[in-house]
Protein backbone atom coordinates (compact mmCIF):
# COMPACT_ATOMS: atom_id res chain seq x y z
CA UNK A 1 0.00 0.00 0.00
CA UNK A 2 2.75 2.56 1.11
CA UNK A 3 4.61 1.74 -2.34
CA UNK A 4 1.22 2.48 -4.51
CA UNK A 5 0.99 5.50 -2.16
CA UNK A 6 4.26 6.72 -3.06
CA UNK A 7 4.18 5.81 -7.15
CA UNK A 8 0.48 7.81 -7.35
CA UNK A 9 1.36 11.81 -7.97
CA UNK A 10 -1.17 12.41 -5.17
CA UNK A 11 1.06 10.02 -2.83
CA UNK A 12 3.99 12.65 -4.21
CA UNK A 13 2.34 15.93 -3.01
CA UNK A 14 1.31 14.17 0.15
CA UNK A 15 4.86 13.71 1.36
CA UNK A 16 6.12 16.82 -0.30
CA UNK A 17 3.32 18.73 1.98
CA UNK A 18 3.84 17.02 5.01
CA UNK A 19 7.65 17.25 4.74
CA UNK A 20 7.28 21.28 3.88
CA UNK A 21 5.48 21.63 7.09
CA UNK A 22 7.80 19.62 9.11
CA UNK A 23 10.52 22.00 7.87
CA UNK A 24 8.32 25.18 8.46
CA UNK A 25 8.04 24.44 12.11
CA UNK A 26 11.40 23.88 12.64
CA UNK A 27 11.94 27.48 11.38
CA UNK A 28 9.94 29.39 13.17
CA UNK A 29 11.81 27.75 16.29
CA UNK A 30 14.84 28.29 14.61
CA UNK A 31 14.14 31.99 13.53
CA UNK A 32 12.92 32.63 17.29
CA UNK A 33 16.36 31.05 18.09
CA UNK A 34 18.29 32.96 16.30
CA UNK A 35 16.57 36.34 17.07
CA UNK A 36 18.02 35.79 20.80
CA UNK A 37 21.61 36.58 19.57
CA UNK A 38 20.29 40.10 20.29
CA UNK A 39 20.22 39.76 24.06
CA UNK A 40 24.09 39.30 23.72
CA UNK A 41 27.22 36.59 23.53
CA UNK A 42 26.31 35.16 27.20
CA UNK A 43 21.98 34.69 26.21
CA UNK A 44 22.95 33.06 23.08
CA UNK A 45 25.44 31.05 23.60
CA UNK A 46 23.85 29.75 26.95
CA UNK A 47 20.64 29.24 24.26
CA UNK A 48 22.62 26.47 22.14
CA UNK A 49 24.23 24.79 24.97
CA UNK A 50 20.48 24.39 26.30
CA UNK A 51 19.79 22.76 23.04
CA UNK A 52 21.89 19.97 23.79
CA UNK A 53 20.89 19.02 26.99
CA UNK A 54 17.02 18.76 26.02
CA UNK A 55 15.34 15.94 28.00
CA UNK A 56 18.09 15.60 30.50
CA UNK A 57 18.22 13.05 32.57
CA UNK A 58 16.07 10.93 30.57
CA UNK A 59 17.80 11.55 27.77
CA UNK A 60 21.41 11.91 27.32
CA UNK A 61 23.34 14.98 26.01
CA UNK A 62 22.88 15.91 22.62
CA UNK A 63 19.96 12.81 21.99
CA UNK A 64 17.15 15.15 21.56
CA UNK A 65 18.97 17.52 19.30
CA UNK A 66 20.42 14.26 17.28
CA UNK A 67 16.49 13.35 16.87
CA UNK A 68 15.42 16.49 15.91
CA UNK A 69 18.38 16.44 13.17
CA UNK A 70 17.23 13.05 11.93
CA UNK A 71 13.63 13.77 11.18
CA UNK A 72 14.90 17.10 9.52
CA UNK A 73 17.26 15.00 7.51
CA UNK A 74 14.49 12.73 6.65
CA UNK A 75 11.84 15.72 5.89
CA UNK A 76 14.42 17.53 3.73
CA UNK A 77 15.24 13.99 1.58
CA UNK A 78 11.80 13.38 1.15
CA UNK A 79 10.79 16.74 0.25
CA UNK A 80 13.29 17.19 -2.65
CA UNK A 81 13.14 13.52 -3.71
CA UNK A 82 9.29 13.91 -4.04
CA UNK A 83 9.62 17.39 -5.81
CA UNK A 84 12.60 16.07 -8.32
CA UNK A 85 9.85 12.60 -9.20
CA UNK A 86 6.99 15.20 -9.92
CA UNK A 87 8.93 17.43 -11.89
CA UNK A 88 10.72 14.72 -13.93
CA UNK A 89 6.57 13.70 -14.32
CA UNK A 90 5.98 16.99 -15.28
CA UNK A 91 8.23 17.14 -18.17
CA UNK A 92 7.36 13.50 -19.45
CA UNK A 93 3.85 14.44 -19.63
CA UNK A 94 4.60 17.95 -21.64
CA UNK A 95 7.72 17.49 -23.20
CA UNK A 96 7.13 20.24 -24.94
CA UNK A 97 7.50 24.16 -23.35
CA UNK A 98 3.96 26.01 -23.41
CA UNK A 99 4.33 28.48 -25.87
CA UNK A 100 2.91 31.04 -22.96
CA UNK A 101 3.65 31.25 -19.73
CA UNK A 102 0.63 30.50 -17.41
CA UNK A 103 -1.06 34.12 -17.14
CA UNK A 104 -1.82 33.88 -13.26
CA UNK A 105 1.46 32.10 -12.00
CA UNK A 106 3.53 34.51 -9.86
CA UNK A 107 7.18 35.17 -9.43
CA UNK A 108 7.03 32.57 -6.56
CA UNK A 109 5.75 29.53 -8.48
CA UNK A 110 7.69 30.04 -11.62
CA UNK A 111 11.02 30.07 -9.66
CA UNK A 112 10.09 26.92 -7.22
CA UNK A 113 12.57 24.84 -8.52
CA UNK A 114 15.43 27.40 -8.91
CA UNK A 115 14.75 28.46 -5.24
CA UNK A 116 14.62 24.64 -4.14
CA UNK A 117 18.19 23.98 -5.71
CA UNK A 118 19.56 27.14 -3.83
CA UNK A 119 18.34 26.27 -0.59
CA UNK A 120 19.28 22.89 -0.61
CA UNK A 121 22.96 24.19 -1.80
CA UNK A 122 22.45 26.85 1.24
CA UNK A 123 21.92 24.02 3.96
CA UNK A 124 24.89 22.08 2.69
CA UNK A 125 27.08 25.75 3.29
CA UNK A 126 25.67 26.29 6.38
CA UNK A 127 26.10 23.52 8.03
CA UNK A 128 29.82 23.29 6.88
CA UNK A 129 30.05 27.26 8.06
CA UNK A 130 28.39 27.12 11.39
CA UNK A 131 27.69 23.40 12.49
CA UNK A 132 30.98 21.50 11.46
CA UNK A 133 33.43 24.88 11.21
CA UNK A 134 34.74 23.54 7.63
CA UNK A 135 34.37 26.27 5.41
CA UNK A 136 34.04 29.12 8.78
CA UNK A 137 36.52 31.58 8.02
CA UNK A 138 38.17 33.58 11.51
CA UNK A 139 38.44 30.72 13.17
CA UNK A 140 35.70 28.90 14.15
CA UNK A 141 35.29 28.26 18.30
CA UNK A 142 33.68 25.11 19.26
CA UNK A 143 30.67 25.94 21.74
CA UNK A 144 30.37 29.39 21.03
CA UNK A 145 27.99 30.23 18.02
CA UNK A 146 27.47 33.70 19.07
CA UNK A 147 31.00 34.41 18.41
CA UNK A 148 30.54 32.31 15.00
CA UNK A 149 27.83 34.21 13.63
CA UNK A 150 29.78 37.43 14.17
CA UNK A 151 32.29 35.90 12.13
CA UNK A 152 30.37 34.57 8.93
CA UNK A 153 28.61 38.07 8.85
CA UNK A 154 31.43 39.79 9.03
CA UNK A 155 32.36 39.05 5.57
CA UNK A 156 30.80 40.43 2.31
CA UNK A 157 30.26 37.29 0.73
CA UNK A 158 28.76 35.19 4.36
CA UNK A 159 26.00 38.13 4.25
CA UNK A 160 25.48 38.04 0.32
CA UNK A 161 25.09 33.92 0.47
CA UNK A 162 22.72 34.16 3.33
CA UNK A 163 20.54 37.25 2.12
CA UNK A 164 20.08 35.88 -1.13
CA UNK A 165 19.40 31.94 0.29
CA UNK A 166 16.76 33.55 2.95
CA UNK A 167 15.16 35.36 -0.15
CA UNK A 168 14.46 32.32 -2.05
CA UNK A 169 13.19 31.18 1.30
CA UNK A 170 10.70 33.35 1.40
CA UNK A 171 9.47 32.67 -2.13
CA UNK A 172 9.38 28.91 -1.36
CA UNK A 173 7.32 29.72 1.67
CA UNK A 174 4.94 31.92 0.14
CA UNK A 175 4.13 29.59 -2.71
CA UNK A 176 4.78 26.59 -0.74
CA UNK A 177 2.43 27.19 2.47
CA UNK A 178 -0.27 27.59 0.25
CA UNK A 179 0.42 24.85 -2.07
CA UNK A 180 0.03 22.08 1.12
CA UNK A 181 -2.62 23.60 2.11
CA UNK A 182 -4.18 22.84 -1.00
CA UNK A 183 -2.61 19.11 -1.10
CA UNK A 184 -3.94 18.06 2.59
CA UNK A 185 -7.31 19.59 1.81
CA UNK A 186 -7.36 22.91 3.32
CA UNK A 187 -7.92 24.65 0.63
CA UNK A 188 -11.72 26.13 -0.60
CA UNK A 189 -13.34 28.72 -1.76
CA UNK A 190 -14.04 31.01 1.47
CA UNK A 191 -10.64 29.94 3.09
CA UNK A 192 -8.43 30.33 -0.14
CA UNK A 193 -7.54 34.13 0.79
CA UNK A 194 -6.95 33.64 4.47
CA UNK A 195 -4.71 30.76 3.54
CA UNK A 196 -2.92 33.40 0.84
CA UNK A 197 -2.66 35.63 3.64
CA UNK A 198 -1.26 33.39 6.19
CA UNK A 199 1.22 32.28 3.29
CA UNK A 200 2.44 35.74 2.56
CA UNK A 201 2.85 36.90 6.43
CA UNK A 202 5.01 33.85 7.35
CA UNK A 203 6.81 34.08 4.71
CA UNK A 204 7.32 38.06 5.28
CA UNK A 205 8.27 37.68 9.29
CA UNK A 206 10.68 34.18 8.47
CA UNK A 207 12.43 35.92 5.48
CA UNK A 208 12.99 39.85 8.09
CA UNK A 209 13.57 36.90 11.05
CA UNK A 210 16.67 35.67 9.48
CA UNK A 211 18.04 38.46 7.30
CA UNK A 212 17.77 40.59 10.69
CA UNK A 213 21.01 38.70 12.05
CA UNK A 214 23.26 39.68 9.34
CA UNK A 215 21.87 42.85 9.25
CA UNK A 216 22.29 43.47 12.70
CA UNK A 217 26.18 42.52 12.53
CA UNK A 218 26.62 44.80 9.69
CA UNK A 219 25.40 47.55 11.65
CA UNK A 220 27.12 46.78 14.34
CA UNK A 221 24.12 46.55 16.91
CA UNK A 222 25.78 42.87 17.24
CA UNK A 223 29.47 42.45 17.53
């Protein structure tokens, strides 16, 4: 049954909606995260240590952060593995371009795939920058991310990678959001706007949540 699920293009957008959701929680925790770097070195640094000590004593250090990078893992596979199989789908069942672009398809929809490919590149560069230290230029101190952050943003090219991946991010959202909503059955007539609404004000507040870090090292207000 799962593999018929899974073969059927409505099995597809199932799992690319439920995945998309998965990952749009863990960014509004993430964003709220990240927005306490303003409280100082001491408040955010003490925030990621926290992180890894989740469930203590029943669990052990660094368990609950391991299973909350496993399901993202999974959640980000399954996402992109379901949106490469429908757009490889796509393409077999028009092989041919339209001659015209669809007249009521925004910005956001016609770049989905672009924007996918340059957020999945941007994960794979963060997590090298900031999680590993591998590509972290300055020196990158284990256990102290404040001092990290500071670091990456203090470079033209950190900011210009970031600005430009939380961008596309909020494109994805806006598009995306509404496009699972649609898939799980969310969607109707009288709810349609709301939904639109709700789609462009979390996209709006995630994309001005994370650009406001960089920004706020530029500027200085965080050093």
């Amino acid at each position: 049954m799962a593999r018929t699920v899974w073969d059927s293009t409505v099995g597809k957008k199932t799992v690319m909606a439920v995945s998309g959701l998965i990952m749009l929680l863990y960014l509004v925790v993430h964003m709220i995260g990240n927005l306490k770097i303003f409280f100082g070195a001491g408040e955010f640094n003490h925030y990621a240590h926290w992180l890894r000590t989740v469930g203590e004593p029943f669990m052990h250090y660094e368990w609950t952060l391991w299973l909350v990078r496993i399901v993202l893992v999974v959640a980000v596979v399954a996402h992109a593995t379901s949106a490469y199989q429908l757009s490889r789908r796509d393409i077999r069942a028009r092989p041919r371009k339209y001659v015209h672009k669809k007249p009521r398809a925004s910005y956001a929809t016609r770049t989905m795939r672009w924007g996918g490919i340059i957020l999945g590149l941007f994960i794979v560069w963060h997590i090298l920058d900031l999680t590993t230290g591998t590509v972290h230029t300055g020196g990158f101190q284990e256990g102290r991310p404040y001092q990290n952050v500071v670091d990456t943003f203090s470079t033209w090219y950190g900011n210009a990678i970031y600005v430009v991946a939380m961008l596309a991010l909020g494109l994805h959202i806006r598009h995306g959001f509404w496009s699972a909503a649609q898939t799980l059955g969310a969607g109707s007539r009288t709810r349609d706007r709301a939904l639109k609404t709700v789609a462009d004000v979390l996209a709006l507040l995630l994309t001005a949540g994370f650009i406001a870090v960089p920004v706020g090292v530029m500027t200085g207000v965080v050093s």
